[in-house]
Protein backbone atom coordinates (compact mmCIF):
# COMPACT_ATOMS: atom_id res chain seq x y z
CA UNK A 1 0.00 0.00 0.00
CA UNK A 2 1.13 3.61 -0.78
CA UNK A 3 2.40 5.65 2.21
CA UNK A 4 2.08 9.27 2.93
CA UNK A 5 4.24 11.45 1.53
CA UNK A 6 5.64 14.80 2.43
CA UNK A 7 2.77 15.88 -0.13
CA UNK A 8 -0.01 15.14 2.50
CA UNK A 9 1.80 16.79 4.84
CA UNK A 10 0.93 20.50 6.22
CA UNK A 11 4.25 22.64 6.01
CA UNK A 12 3.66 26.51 5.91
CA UNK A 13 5.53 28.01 8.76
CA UNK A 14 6.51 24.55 10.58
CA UNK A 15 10.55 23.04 10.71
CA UNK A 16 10.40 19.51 9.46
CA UNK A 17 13.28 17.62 10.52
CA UNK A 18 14.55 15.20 7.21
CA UNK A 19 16.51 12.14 6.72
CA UNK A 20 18.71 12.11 3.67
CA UNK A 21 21.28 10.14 2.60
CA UNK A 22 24.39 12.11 1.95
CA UNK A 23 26.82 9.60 2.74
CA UNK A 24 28.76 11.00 -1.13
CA UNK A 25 31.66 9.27 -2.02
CA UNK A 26 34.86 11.78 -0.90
CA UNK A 27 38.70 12.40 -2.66
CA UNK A 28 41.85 12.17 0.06
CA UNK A 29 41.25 16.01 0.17
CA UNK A 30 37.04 15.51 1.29
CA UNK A 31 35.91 16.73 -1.65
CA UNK A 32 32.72 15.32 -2.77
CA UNK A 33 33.43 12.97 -5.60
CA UNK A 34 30.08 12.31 -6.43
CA UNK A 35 27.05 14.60 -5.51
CA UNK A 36 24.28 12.11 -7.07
CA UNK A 37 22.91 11.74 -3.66
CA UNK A 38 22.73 14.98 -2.84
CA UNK A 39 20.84 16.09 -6.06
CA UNK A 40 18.56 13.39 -5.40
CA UNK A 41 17.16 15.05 -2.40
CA UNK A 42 15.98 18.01 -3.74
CA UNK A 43 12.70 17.74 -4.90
CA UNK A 44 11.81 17.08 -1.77
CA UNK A 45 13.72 19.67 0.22
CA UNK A 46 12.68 21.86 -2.23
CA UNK A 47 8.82 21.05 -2.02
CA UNK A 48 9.20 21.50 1.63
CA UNK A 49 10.96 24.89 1.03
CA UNK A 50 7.78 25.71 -1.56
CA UNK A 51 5.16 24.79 0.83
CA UNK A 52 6.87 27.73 3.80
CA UNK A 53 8.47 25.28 5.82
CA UNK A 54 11.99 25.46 7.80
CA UNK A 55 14.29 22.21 6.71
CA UNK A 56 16.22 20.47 9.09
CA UNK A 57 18.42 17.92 7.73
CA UNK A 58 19.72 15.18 9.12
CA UNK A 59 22.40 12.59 7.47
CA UNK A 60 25.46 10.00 8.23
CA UNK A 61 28.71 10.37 6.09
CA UNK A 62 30.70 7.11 6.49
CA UNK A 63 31.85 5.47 9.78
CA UNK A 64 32.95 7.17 11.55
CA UNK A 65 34.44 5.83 15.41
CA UNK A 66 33.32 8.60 17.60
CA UNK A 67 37.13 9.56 18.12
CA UNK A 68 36.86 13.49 17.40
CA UNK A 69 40.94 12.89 16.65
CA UNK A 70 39.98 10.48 13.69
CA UNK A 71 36.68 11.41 12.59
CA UNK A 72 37.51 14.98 10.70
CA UNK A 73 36.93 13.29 7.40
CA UNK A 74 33.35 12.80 7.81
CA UNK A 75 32.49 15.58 9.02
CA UNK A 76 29.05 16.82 6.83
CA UNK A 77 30.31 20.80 6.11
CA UNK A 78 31.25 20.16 2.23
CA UNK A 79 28.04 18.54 2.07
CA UNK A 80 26.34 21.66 3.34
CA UNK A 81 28.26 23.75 0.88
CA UNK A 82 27.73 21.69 -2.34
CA UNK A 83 23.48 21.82 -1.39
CA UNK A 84 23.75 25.27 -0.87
CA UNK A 85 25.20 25.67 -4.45
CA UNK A 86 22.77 22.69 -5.59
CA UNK A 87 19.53 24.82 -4.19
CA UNK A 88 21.19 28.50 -4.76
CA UNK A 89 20.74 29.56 -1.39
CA UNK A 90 22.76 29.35 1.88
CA UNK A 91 22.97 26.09 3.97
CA UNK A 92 23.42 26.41 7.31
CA UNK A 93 25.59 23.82 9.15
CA UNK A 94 25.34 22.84 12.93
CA UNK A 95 28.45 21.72 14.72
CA UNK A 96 26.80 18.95 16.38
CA UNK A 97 23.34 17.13 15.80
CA UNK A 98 21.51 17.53 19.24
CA UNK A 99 24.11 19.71 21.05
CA UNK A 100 23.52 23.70 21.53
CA UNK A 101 24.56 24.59 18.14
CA UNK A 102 21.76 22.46 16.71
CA UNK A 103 19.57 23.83 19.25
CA UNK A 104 20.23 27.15 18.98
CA UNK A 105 20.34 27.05 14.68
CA UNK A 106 17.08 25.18 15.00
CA UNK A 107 15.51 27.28 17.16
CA UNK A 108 16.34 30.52 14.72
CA UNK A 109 15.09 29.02 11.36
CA UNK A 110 12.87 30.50 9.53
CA UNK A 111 10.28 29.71 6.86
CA UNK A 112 12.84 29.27 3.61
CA UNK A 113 15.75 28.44 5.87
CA UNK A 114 17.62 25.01 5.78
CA UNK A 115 20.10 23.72 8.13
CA UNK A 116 22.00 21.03 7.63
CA UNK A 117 23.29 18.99 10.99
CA UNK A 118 26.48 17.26 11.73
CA UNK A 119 26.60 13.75 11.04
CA UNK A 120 24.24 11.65 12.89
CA UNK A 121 26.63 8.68 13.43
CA UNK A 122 28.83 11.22 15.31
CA UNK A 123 26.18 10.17 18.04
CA UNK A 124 26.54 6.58 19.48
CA UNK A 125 22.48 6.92 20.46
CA UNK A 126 21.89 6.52 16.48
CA UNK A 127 23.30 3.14 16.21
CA UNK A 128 21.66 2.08 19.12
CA UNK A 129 18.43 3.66 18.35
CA UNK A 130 18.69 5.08 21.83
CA UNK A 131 15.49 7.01 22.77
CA UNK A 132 16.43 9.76 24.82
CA UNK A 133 18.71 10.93 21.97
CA UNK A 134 15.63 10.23 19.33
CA UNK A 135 13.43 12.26 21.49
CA UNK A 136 16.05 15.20 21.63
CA UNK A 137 16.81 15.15 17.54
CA UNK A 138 12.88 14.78 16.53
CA UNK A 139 12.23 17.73 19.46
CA UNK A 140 14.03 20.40 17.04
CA UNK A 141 11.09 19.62 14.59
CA UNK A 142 7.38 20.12 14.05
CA UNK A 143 7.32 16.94 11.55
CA UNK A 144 9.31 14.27 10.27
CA UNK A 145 10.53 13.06 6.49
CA UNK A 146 12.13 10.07 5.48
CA UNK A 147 13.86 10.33 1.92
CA UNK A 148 16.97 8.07 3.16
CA UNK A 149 15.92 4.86 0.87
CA UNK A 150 19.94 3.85 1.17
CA UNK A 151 19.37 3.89 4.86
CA UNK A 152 15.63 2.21 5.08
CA UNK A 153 17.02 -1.22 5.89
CA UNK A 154 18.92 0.18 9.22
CA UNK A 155 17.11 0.30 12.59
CA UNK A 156 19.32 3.44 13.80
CA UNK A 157 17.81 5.88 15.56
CA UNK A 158 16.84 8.81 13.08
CA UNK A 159 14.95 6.07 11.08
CA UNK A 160 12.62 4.65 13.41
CA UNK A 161 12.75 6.03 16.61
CA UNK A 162 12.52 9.99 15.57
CA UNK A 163 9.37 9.26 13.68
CA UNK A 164 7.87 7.08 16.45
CA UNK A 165 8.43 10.53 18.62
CA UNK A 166 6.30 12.06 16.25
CA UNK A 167 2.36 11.54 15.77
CA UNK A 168 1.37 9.60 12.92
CA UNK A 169 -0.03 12.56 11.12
CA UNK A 170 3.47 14.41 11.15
CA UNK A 171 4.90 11.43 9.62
CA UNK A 172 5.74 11.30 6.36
CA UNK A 173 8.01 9.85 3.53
CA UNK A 174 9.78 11.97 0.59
CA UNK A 175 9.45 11.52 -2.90
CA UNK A 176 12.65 9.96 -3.45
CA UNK A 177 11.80 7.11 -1.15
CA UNK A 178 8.19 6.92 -2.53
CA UNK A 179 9.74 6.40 -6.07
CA UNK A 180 11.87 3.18 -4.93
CA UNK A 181 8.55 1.73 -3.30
CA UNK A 182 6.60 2.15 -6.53
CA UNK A 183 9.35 0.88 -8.58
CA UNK A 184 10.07 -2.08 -6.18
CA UNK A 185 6.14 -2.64 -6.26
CA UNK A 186 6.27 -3.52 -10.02
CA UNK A 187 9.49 -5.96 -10.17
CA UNK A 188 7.92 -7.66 -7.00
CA UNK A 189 4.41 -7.44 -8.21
CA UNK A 190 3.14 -7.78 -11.70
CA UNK A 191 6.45 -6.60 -14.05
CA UNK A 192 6.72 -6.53 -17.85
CA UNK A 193 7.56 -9.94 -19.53
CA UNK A 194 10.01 -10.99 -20.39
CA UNK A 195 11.79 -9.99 -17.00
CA UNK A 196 15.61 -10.68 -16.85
CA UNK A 197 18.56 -10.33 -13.50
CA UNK A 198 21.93 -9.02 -14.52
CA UNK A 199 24.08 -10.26 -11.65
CA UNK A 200 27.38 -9.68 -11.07
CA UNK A 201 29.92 -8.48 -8.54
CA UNK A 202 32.26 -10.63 -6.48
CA UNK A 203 30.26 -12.78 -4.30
CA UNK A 204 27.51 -15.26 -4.60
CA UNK A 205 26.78 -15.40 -1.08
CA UNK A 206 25.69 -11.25 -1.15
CA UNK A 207 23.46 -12.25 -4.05
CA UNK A 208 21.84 -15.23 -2.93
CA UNK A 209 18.67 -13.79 -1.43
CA UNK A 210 17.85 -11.78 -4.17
CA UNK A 211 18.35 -14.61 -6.54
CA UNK A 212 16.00 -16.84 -4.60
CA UNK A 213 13.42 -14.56 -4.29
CA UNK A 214 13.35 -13.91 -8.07
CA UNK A 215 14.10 -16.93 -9.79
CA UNK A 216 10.19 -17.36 -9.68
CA UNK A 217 9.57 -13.92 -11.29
CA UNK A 218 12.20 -14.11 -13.62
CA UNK A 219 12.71 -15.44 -17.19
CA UNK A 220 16.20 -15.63 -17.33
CA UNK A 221 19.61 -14.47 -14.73
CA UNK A 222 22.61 -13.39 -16.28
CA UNK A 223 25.42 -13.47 -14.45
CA UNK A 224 28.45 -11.71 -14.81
CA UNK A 225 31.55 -10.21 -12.44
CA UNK A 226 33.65 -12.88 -10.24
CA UNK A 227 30.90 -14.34 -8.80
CA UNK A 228 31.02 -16.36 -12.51
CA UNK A 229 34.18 -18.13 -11.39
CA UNK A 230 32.04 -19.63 -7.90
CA UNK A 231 29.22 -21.06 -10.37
CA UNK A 232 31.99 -22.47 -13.06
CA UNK A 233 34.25 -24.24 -9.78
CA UNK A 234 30.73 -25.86 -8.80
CA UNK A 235 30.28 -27.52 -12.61
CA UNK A 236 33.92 -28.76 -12.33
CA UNK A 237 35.30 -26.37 -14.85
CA UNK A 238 38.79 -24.82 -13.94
CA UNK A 239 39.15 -21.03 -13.12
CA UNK A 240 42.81 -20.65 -12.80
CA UNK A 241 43.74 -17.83 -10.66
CA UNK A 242 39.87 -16.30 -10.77
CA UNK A 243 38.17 -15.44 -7.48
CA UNK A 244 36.40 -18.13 -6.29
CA UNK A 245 34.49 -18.53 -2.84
CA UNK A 246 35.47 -21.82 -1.82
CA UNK A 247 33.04 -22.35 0.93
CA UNK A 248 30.02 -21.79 -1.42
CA UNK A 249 30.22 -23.83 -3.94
CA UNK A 250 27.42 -26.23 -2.21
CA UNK A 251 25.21 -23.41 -2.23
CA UNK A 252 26.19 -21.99 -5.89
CA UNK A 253 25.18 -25.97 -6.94
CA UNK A 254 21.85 -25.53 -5.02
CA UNK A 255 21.51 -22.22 -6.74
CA UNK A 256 22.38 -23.96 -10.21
CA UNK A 257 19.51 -26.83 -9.55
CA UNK A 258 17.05 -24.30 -8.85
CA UNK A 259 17.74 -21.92 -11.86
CA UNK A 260 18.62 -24.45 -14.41
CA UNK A 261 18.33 -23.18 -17.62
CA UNK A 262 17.29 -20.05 -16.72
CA UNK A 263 20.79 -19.15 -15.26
CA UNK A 264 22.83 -18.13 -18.08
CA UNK A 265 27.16 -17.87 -17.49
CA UNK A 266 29.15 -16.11 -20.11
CA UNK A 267 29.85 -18.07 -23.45
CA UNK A 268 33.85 -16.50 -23.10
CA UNK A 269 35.77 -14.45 -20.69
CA UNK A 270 38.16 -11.63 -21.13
CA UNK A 271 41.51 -12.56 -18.46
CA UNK A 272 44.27 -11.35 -17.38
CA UNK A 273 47.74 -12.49 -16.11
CA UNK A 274 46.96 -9.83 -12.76
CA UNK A 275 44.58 -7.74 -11.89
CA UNK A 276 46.94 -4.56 -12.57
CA UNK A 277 45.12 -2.62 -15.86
CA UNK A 278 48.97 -3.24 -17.39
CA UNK A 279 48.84 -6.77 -17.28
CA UNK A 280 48.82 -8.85 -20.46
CA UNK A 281 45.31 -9.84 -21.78
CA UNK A 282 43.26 -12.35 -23.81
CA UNK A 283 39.75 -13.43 -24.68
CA UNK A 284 38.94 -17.30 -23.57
CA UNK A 285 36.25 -19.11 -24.94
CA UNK A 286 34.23 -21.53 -23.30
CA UNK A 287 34.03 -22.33 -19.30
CA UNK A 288 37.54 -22.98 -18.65
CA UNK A 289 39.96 -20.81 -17.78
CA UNK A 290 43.94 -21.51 -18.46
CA UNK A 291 46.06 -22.09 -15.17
CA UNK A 292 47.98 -18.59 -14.61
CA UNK A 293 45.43 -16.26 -15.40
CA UNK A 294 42.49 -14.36 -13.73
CA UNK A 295 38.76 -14.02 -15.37
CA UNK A 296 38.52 -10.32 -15.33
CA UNK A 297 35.52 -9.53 -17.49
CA UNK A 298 33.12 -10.98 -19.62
CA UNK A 299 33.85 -11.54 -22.99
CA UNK A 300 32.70 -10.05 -26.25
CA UNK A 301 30.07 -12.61 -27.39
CA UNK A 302 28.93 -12.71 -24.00
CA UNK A 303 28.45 -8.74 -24.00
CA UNK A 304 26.72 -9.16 -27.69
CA UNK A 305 24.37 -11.93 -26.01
CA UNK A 306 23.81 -10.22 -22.47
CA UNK A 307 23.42 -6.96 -24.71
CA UNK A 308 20.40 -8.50 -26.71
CA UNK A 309 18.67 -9.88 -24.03
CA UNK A 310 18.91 -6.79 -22.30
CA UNK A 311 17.05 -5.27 -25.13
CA UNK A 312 14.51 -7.44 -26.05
CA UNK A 313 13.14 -7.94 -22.29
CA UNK A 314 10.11 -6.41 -20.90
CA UNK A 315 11.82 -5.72 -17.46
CA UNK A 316 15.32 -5.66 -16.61
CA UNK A 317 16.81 -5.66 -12.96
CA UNK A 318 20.89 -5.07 -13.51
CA UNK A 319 22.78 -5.11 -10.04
CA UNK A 320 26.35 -6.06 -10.41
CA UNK A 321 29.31 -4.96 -12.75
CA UNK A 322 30.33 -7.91 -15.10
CA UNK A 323 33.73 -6.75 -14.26
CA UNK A 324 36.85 -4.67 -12.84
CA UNK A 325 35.65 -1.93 -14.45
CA UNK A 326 37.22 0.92 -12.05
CA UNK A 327 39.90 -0.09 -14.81
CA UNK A 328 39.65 0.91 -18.23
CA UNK A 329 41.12 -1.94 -19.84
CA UNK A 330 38.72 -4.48 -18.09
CA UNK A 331 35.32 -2.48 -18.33
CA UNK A 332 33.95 -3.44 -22.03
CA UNK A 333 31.62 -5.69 -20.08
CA UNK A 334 29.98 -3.12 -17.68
CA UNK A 335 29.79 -0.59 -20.37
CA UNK A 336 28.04 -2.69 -22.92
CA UNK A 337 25.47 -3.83 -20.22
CA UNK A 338 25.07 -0.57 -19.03
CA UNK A 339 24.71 0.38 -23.28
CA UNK A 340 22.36 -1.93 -23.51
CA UNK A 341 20.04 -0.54 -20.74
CA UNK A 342 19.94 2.39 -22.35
CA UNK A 343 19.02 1.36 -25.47
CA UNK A 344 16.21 -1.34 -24.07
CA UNK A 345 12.19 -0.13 -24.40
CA UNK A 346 11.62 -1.94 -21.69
CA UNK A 347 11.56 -0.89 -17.48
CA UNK A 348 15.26 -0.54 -16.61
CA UNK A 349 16.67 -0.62 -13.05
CA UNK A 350 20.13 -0.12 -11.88
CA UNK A 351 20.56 -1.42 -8.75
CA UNK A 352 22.50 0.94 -5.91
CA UNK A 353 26.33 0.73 -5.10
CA UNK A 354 28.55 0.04 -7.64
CA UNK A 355 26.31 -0.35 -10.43
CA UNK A 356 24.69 2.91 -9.88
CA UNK A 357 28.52 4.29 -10.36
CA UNK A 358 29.10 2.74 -13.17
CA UNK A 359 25.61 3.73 -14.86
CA UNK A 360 27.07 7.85 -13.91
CA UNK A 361 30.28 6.73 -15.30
CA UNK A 362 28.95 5.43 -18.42
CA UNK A 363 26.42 8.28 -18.99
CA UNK A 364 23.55 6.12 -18.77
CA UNK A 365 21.75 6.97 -15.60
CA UNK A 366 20.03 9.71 -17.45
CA UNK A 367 18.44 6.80 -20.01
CA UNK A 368 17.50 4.39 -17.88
CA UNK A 369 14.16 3.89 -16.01
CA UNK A 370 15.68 4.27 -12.60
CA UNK A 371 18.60 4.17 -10.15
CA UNK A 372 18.08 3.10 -7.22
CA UNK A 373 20.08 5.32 -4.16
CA UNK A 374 20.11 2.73 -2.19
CA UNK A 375 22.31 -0.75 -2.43
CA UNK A 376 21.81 -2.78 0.38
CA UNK A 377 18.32 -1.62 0.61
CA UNK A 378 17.68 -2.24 -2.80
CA UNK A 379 18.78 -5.31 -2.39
CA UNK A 380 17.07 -6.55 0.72
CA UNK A 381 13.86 -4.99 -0.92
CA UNK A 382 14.74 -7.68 -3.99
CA UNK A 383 15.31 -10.26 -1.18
CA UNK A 384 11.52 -9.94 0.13
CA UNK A 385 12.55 -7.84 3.02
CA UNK A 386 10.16 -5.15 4.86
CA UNK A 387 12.05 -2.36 6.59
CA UNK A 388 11.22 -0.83 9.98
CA UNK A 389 11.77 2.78 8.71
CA UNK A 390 8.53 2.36 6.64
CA UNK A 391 6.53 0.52 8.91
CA UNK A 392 6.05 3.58 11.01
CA UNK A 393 4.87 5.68 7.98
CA UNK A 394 1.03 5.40 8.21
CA UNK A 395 -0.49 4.25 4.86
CA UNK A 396 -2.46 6.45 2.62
CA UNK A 397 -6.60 6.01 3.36
């Protein structure tokens, strides 16, 4: 069922306190790498901002120990200068989340004004979803906002126990997270056929929730990135020096059984002698790969055969690169998936993390139906999975 969004909510002249995710990939100086995060929050700061209200933000930036000696780096002030050039207006940023710099920032706001508090995690009582530091953070607020979808999964304090201080009527979520829900609705519910999985990445243990829950739902799983090399040890093939979880190759058989021929490896493999971009390359055909060398990405029939599926289907779910491609020599397979996304007429989602990157790297995220912000939520959503965070939004009537 749909849940109330910050639409339903009643803003003019009230300070509503919300939860974004702008934990942005940094550079060794703390600059913001990536801002995708950030820009995905505004429509809904900005609707708040529209409707006369005071925003309060609240976010976590890595993790960091709660040793003010080592935690510098995450601190959230290039965050609150990037939004303020995002929204083109000033950002104001608290020292602390609950402390009296918070309170006293808080307590100034006015309609149009936005504040941005130090990182949340800075605070052990978020972890612990302690509730006397809950009370204090929802107490700067007249309402509450969740558009943290990256952060639903998480029981921490500023997800579930600030909007249980709150009456249900003040509760709301943003539209960010209301546009995962609806797209997770229609891949878990009643999705375009044919519906494919691209899978890749390095393990098949992080994948094999999501790839139980859908092998019902889906028509075919193509699997990609080092996780291949698990799946080809389990048939008996040989994957020279290729990354290979040895302790799961029971499960990546039971996975196998279950799929059959709906689980679909790569037809050749691009390898290297190292995993250093220099190293000395070929393209192997078939399921074996030579002693002395390392399956690095999927080949080029495999990208032409991945590629077509990817176009023809009626859904596609891609989570996964098919390959080290952080490395330009090994990232033909990532960037003909992630071509291929783009070119398909069908729904198209990127899964968060990684895959998300590479979908900005590529130039596709633009072209594609949807990226999730969220990977480990995204996932666990795939996996089944209901999340505290939005069991204490009250459904629409």
């Amino acid at each position: 069922m749909a849940k109330r969004t910050i639409a339903d909510l009643n803003l003019k002249g009230r300070k509503c306190l919300i939860r974004v995710d702008f934990n942005v990939p940094q550079g060794k100086d703390g600059s913001i790498s990536d801002d995708r995060r950030i820009r995905a929050a505004l429509p809904t700061i900005r609707h708040a901002l529209k409707e006369g209200a005071a925003v309060i933000l609240v976010s976590h930036l890595g993790r960091p120990t709660g040793d003010p000696a080592t935690d510098g780096p995450f601190t959230l002030a290039p965050v609150a200068t990037r939004l303020g050039e995002l929204l083109g207006q000033p950002v104001v940023h608290a020292s602390d989340t609950v402390g009296p710099d918070a309170q006293a920032k808080a307590a100034a706001l006015k309609p149009g004004d936005v504040l941005l508090l130090e990182n949340v995690r800075f605070n052990k009582g978020e972890k612990k979803g302690d509730a006397a530091f809950a009370a204090a953070l929802a107490g700067l607020a007249d309402c509450y906002v969740n558009d943290a979808f990256g952060t639903c999964h998480r029981d921490e304090a500023s997800m579930v126990a600030v909007p249980e201080c709150k009456s249900p009527g003040d509760r709301a979520i943003g539209f960010l997270v209301a546009k995962e829900v609806e797209i997770l609705d229609k891949l878990l519910g009643h999705p375009a056929k044919p519906m494919i999985a691209v899978m890749g990445g390095a393990k098949v243990s992080d994948k094999i929730g999501v790839i139980t829950n859908l092998l019902p739902k889906i028509d075919a799983l193509l699997v990609g990135g080092a996780m291949t090399y698990t799946f080809l040890k389990a048939q008996g093939h040989s994957t020279g020096g290729s990354r290979v979880e040895a302790d799961k190759l029971d499960l990546a058989r039971q996975i196998l059984e279950a799929a059959g021929p709906k689980l679909r490896l790569p037809l050749d493999h691009l390898v290297s002698k190292s995993l250093d971009p220099t190293s000395e390359t070929m393209v192997v055909e078939g399921s074996d790969i030579p002693d002395g060398w390392i399956g690095i990405d999927i080949g080029p029939k495999t990208i032409a055969a991945y590629g077509e599926a990817v176009r023809n289907a009626g859904t596609v779910i891609w989570n996964g690169p098919m390959g080290k491609f952080e490395d330009e020599p090994f990232r033909k397979g990532t960037a003909g998936v992630a071509a291929a996304m783009a070119e398909s007429k069908g729904i198209t989602v990127v899964g968060g993390g990684e895959t998300a990157e590479a979908a900005e790297l590529f130039g596709v995220a633009e072209k594609v139906s949807h990226v999730s912000t969220g990977g480990g939520a995204f996932l666990e959503s795939l996996e089944g999975k209901t999340f505290n965070s939005l069991k204490v939004i009250p459904d629409l009537n």
